[in-house]
Structure formats: structure tokens, C-alpha cells
C-alpha atoms as a PDB file:
ATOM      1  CA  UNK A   1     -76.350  42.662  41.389  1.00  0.00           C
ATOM      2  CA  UNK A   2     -77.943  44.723  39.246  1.00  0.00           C
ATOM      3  CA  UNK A   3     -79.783  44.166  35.861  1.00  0.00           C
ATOM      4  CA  UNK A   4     -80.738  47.044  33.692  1.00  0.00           C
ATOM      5  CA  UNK A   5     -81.642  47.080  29.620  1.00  0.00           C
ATOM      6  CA  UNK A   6     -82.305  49.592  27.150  1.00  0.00           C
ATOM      7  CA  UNK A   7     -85.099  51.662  27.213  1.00  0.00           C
ATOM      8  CA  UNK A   8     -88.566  50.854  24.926  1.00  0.00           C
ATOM      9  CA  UNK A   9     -89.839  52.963  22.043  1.00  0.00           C
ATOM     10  CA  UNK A  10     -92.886  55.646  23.284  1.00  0.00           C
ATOM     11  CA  UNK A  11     -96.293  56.185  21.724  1.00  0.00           C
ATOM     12  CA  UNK A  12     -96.637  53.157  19.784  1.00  0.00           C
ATOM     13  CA  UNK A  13     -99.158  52.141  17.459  1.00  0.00           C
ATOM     14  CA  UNK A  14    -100.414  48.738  16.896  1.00  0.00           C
ATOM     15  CA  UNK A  15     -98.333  48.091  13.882  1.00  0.00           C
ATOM     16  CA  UNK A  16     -94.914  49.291  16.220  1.00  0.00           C
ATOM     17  CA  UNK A  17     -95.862  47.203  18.521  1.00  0.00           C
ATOM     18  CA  UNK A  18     -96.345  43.946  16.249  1.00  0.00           C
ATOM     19  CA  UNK A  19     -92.609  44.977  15.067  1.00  0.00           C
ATOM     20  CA  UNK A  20     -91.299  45.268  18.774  1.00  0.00           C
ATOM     21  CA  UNK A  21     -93.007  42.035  19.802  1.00  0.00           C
ATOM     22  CA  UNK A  22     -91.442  40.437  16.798  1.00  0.00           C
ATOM     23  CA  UNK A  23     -88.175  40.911  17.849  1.00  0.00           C
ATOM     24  CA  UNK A  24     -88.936  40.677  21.825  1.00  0.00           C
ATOM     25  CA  UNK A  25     -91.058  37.759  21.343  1.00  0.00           C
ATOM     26  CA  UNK A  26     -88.576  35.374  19.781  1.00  0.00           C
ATOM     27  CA  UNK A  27     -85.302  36.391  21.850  1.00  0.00           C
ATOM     28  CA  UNK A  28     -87.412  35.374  25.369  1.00  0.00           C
ATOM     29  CA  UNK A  29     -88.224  32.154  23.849  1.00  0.00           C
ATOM     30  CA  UNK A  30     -87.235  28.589  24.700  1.00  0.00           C
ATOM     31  CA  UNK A  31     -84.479  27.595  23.133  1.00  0.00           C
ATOM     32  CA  UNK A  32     -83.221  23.192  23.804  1.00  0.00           C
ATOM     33  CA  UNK A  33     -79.040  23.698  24.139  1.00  0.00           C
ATOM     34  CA  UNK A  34     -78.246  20.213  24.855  1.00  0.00           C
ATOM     35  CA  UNK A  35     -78.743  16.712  23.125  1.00  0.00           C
ATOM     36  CA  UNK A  36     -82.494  16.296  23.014  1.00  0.00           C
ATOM     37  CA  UNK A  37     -81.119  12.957  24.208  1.00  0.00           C
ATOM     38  CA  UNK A  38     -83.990  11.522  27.139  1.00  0.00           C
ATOM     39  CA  UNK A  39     -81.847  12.207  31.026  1.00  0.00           C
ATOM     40  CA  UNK A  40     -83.044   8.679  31.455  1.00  0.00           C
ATOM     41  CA  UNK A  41     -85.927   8.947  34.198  1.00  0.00           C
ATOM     42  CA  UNK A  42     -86.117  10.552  37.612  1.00  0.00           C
ATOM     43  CA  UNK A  43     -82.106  10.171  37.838  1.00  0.00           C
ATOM     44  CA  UNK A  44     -81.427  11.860  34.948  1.00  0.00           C
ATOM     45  CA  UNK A  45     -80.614  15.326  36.061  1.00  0.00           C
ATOM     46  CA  UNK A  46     -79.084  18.473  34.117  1.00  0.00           C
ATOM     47  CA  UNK A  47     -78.188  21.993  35.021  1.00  0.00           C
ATOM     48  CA  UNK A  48     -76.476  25.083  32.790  1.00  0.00           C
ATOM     49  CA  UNK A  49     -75.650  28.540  32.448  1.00  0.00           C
ATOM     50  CA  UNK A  50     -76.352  29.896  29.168  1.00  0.00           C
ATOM     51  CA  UNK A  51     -76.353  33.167  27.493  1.00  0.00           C
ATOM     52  CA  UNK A  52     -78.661  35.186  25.231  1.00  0.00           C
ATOM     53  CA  UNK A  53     -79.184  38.553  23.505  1.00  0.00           C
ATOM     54  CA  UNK A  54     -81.449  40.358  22.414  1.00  0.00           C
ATOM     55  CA  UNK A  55     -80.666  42.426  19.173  1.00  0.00           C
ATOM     56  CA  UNK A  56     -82.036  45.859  20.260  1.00  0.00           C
ATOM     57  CA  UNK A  57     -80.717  48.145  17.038  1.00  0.00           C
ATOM     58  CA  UNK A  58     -83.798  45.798  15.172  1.00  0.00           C
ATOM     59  CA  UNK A  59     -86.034  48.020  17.020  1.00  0.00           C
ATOM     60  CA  UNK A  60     -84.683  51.213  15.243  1.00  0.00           C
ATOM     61  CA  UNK A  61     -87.353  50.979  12.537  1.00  0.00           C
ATOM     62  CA  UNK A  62     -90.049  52.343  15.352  1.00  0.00           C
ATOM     63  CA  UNK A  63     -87.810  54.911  16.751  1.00  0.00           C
ATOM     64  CA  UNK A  64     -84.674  56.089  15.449  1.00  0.00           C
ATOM     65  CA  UNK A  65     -83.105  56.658  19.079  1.00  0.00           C
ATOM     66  CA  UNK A  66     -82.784  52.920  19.725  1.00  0.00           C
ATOM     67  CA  UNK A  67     -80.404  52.650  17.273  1.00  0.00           C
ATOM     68  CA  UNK A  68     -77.891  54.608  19.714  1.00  0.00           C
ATOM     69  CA  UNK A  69     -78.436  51.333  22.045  1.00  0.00           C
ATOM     70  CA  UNK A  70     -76.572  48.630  22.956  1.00  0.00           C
ATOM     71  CA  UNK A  71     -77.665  44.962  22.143  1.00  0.00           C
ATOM     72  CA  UNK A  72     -78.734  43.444  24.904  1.00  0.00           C
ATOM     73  CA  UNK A  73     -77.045  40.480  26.406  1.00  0.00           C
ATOM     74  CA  UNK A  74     -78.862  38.120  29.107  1.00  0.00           C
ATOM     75  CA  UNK A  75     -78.223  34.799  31.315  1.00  0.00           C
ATOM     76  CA  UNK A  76     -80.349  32.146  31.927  1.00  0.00           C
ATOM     77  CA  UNK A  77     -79.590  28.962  34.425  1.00  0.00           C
ATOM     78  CA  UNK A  78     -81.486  26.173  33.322  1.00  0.00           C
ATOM     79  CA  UNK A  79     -82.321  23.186  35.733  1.00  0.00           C
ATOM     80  CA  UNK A  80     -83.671  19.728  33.703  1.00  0.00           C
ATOM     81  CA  UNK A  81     -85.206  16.801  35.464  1.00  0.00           C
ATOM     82  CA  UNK A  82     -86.282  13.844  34.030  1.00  0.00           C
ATOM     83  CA  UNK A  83     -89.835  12.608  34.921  1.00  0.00           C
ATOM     84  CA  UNK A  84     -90.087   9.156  32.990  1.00  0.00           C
ATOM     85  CA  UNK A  85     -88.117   7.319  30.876  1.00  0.00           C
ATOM     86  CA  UNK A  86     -88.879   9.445  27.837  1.00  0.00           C
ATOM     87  CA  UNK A  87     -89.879  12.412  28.885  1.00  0.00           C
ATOM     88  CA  UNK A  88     -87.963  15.288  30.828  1.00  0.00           C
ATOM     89  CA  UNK A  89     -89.025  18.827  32.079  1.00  0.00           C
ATOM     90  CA  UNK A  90     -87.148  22.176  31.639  1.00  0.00           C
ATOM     91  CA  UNK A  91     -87.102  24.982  34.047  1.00  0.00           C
ATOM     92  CA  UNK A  92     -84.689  28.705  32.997  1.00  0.00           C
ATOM     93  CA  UNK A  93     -84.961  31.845  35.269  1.00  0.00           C
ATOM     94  CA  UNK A  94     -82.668  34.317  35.224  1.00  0.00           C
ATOM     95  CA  UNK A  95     -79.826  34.136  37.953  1.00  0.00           C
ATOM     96  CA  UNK A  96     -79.760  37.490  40.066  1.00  0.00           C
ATOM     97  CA  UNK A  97     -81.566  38.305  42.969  1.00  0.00           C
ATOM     98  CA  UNK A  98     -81.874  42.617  42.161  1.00  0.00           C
ATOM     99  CA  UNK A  99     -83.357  42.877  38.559  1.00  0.00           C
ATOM    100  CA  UNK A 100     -84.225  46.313  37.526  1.00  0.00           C
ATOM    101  CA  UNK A 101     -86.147  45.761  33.778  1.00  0.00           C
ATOM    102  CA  UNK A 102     -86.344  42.607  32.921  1.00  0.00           C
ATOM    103  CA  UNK A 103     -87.637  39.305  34.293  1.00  0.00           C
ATOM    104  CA  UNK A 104     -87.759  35.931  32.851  1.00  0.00           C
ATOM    105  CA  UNK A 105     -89.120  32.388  33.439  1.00  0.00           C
ATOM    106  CA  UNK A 106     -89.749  29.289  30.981  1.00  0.00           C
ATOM    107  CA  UNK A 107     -90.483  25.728  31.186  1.00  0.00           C
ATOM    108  CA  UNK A 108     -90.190  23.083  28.380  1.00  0.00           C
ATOM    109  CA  UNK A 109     -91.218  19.491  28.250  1.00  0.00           C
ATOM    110  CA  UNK A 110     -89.319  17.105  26.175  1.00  0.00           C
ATOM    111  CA  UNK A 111     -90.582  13.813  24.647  1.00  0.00           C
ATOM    112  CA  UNK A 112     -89.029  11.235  22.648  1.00  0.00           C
ATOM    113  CA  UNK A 113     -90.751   9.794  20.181  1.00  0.00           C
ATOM    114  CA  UNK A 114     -88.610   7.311  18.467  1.00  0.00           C
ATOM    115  CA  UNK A 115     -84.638   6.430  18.351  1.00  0.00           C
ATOM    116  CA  UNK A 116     -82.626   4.003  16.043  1.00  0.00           C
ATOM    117  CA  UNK A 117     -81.951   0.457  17.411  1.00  0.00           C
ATOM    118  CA  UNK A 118     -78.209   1.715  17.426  1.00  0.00           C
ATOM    119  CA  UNK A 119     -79.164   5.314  19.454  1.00  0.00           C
ATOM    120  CA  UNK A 120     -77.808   7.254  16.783  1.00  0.00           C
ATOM    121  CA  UNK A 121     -80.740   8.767  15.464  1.00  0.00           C
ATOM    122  CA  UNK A 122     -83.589  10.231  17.701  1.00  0.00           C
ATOM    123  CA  UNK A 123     -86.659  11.710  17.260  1.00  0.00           C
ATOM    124  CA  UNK A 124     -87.886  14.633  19.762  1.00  0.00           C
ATOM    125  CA  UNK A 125     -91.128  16.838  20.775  1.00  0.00           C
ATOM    126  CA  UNK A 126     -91.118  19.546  22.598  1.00  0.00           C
ATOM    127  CA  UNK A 127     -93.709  21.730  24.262  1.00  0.00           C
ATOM    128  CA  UNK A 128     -92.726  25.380  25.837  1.00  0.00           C
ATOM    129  CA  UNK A 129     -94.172  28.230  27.941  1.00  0.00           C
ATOM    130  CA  UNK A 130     -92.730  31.309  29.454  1.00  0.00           C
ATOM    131  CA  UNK A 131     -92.757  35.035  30.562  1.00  0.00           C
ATOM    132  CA  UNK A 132     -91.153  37.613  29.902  1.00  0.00           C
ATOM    133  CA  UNK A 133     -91.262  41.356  31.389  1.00  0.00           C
ATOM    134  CA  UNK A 134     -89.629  44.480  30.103  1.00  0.00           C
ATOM    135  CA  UNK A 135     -89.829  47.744  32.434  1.00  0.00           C
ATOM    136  CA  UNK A 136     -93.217  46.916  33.660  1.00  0.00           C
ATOM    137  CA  UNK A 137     -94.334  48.326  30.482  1.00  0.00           C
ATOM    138  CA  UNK A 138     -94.185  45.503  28.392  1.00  0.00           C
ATOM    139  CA  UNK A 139     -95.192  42.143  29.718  1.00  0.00           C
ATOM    140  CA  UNK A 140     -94.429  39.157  27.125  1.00  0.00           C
ATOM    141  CA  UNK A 141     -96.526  35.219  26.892  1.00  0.00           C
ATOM    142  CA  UNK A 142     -94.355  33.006  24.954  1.00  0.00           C
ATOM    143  CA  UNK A 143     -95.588  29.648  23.633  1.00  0.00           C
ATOM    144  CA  UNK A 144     -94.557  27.009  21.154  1.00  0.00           C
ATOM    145  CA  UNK A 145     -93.590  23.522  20.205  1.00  0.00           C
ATOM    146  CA  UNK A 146     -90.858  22.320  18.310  1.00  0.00           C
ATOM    147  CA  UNK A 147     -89.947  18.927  16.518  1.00  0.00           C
ATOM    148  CA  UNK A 148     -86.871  17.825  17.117  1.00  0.00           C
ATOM    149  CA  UNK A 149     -84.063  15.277  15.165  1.00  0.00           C
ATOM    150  CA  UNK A 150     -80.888  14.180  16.362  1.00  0.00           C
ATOM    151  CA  UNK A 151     -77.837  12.546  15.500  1.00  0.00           C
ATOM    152  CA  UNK A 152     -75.509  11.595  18.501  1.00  0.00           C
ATOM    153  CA  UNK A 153     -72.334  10.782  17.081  1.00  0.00           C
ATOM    154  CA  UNK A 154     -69.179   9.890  18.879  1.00  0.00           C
ATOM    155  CA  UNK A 155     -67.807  13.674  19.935  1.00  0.00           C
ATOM    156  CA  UNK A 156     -70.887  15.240  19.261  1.00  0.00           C
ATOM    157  CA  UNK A 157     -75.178  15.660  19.129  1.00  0.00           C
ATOM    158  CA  UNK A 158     -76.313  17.740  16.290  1.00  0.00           C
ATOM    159  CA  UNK A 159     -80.076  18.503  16.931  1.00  0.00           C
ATOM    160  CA  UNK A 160     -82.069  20.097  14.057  1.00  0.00           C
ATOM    161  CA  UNK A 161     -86.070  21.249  14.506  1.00  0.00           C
ATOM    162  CA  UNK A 162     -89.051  22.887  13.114  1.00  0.00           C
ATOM    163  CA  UNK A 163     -92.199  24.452  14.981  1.00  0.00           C
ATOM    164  CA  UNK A 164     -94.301  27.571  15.474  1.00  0.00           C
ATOM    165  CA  UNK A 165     -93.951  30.320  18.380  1.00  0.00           C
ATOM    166  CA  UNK A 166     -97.491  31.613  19.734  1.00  0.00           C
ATOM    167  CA  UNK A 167     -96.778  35.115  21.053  1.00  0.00           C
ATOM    168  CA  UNK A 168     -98.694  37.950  22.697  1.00  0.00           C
ATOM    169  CA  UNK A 169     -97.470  41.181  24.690  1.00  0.00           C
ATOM    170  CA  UNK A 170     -99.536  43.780  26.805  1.00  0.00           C
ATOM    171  CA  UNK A 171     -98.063  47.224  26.194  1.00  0.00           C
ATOM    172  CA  UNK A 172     -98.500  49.088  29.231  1.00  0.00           C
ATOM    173  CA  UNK A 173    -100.649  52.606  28.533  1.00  0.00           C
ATOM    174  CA  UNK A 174    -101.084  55.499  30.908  1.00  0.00           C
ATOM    175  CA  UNK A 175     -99.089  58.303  31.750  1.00  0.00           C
ATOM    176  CA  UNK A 176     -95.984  56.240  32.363  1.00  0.00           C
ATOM    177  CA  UNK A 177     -96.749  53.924  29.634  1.00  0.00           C
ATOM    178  CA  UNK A 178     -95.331  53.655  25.976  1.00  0.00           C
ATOM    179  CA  UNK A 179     -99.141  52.928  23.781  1.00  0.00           C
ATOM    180  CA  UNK A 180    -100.132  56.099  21.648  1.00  0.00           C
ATOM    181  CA  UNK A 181    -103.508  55.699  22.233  1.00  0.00           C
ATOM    182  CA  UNK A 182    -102.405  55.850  26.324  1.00  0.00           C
ATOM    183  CA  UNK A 183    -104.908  52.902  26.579  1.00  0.00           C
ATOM    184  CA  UNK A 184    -103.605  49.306  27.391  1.00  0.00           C
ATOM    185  CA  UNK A 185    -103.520  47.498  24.281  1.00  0.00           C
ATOM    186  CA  UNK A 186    -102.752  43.507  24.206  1.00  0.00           C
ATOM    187  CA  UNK A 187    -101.487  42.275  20.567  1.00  0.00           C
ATOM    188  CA  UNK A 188    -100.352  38.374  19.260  1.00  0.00           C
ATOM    189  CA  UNK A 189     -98.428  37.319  16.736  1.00  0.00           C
ATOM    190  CA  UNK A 190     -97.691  33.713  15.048  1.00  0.00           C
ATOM    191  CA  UNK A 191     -93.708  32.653  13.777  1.00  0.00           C
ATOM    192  CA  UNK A 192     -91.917  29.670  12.028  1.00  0.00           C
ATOM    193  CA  UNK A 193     -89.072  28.454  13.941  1.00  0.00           C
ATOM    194  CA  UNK A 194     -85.813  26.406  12.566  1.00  0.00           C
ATOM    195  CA  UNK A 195     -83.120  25.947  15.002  1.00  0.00           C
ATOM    196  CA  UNK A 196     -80.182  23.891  14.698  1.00  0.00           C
ATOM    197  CA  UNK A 197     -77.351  23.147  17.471  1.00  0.00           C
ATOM    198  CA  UNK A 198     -74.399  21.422  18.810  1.00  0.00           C
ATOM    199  CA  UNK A 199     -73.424  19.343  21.569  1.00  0.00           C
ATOM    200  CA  UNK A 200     -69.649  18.962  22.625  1.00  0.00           C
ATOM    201  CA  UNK A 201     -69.499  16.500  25.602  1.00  0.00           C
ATOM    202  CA  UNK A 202     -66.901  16.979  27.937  1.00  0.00           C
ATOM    203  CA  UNK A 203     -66.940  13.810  30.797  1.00  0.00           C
ATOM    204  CA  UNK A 204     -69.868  14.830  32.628  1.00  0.00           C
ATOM    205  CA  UNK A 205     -70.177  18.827  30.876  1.00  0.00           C
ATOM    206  CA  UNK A 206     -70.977  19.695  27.953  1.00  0.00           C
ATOM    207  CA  UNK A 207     -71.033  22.931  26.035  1.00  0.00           C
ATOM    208  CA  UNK A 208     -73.935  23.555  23.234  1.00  0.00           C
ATOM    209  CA  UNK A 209     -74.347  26.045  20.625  1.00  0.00           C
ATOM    210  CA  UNK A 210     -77.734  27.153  18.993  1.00  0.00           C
ATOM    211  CA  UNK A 211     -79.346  29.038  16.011  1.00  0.00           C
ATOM    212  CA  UNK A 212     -82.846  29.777  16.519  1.00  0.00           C
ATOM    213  CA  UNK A 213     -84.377  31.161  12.904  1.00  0.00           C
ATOM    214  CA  UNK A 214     -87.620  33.187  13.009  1.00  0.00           C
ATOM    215  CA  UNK A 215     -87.838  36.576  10.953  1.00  0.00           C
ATOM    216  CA  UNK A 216     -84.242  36.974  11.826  1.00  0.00           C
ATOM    217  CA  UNK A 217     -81.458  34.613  13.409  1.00  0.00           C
ATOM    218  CA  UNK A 218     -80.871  34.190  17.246  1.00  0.00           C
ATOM    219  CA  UNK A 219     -77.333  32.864  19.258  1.00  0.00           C
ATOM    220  CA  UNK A 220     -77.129  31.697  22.496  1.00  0.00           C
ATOM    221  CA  UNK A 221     -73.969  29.070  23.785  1.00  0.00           C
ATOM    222  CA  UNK A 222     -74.510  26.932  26.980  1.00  0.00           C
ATOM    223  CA  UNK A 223     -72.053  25.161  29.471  1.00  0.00           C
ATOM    224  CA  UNK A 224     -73.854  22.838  31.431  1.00  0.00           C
ATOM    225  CA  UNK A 225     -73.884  19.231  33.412  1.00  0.00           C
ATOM    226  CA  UNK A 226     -75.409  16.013  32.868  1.00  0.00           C
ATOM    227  CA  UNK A 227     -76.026  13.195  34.903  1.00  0.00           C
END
């Protein structure tokens, strides 16, 4: 099965570049899409398939030709383990075995830090790390940490959080490569993140929804299981 995405602006400068990594940069990032609820220790377990995009048109402001392309629309499976009582590791990849442009991998570690005496209310930390790869001409380090509160009601866990997303991209020069300067050029970039998401559980499913907030909003929807 083939994956294939729109193509990247050509003979960028460092400024384009800051603008493509801020929209590249966030839309490969972690996102949580489930209860930041502990799995409960080394039998807590949690799989999903969720789905992403990447709003390509924001690119048009470098090159006027993007515009003419497609957003781009991505899936992730994410496998969750839980390590000790509190805290739980994260694991997304995409899930084809032929990908043409674009590769992916993140992991995120999840602590709790506090929860009401009833479990209503529950405090979360979060620390994240991933790749991301775009035609072999742009290759993407995504870092971050987010603080996380929850509210698990009886139909439903609405998670709110706040944090900061390190990231840095290597913009592949050359003959074949997209810099103007046709030199290799590496640039970073700091963001704010808000997010704020759902939980529906359904027996052992559940489906989540998610906002991620940096210069612009982000979607993504998960169906998943937890045990």
C-alpha cells in the first residue's frame, strides 16, 4: 500500500523554512487521545488507530503552487503500555509497510502526578519525542512536554493541557534538494501548545477527539482499546 503526499516548496530561504517547519512541526507532533487516566501498571495495555492531517494550503505563503494541493491526511496506530503504577509509555508509527514520502515515529511518557480521593480529577505530565520525514528532503525532530488535567466523569474524560513544542528540521540542499542557498541548512523553532479532548468509553473501546492549538488549530479523532 502505497503512501504519497504533496510535494515541498523549492529554493527556500531561512525565513520559508521557519514558516514550513511551523506548520510541519506541529502536525507530526504527539498528540494524548485517550483519558490521561494511568493503564494501571504492567497490565494496563492500550492500542488505537487514529487519524491526522496536515493542512498543506498553510504552506501557500512560500509558494503559491501549494495552494493547488490537497490537505494531507495521515494514520497513526498507537500501542500504550503501562510500566508502573503511575506511569505509562506511548509508542505511534504509521501503519503501512510501502511508504513513498513520509515516515513517522513518536514515543510519549505519561505520569500522574496527583488525582482526587474520589478519581474524578487527575493531574498529568507528559514527556514526547519523535521523527518525522518528508521526501527525504525534509527530515523533522519533534520534542515537548505537556501538563495535563482531567475530569473523568461518568460517560466521559475531558483532558485539558498546556506545554511547549521544541522543534528543528534539516532541509535537504543539493541538486535534488529544496534550500536556496543549495547548502544543507538545519533551523529550530519554539511553540505554545493548548490542547483539549474527549473521551467516549464504549465497554472496553473508546473513541477520543482532540484540538491541539499552536499558531493555528490541529484535529485528529481516535478509536482505540483499553485494558
Amino acid at each position: 500500500m502505497a503512501f504519497s503526499s504533496p510535494s515541498l516548496p523549492k529554493t527556500l530561504n531561512p525565513s520559508n523554512m521557519r514558516k514550513i517547519l511551523q506548520t510541519l512541526g506541529p502536525s507530526t507532533s504527539s498528540t494524548t487521545l485517550s483519558s490521561p487516566y494511568p493503564l494501571g501498571g504492567w497490565e494496563g495495555f492500550e492500542v488505537g488507530l487514529s487519524r491526522h492531517y496536515i493542512p498543506w494550503s498553510n504552506l501557500a505563503e512560500v509558494d503559491q503552487t501549494v495552494s493547488e494541493q490537497k490537505d494531507l491526511n495521515y494514520a497513526l496506530i498507537t500501542v500504550g503500555k503501562g510500566l508502573f503504577y503511575n506511569f505509562d509509555i506511548f509508542v505511534s508509527l504509521i501503519p503501512m509497510l510501502k511508504i513513498e514520502s513520509l515516515s513517522y515515529f513518536s514515543t510519549q511518557l505519561r505520569y500522574q502526578l496527583w488525582s482526587s480521593e474520589n478519581k474524578v480529577f487527575h493531574l498529568s505530565s507528559s514527556l514526547f519525542g519523535g521523527t518525522a520525514n518528508f521526501n527525504n528532503q525534509l527530515s523533522m525532530q519533534n520534542y515537548g512536554f505537556d501538563f495535563l488535567g482531567t475530569v473523568i466523569l461518568d460517560k466521559v474524560s475531558i483532558f485539558i493541557g498546556i506545554g511547549s513544542l521544541f522543534s528543528s528540521g534539516r532541509f535537504i540542499g543539493g541538486d535534488n534538494g529544496i534550500t536556496e542557498s543549495k547548502n544543507t541548512d538545519l533551523e529550530k523553532l519554539t511553540l505554545p501548545h493548548q490542547l483539549i479532548g474527549i473521551e467516549w468509553p464504549l465497554g472496553s473501546f473508546f473513541i477520543a477527539a482532540e484540538v491541539d492549538r499552536y499558531s493555528i488549530p490541529y484535529y485528529s479523532l481516535k478509536f482505540g482499546f483499553r485494558k
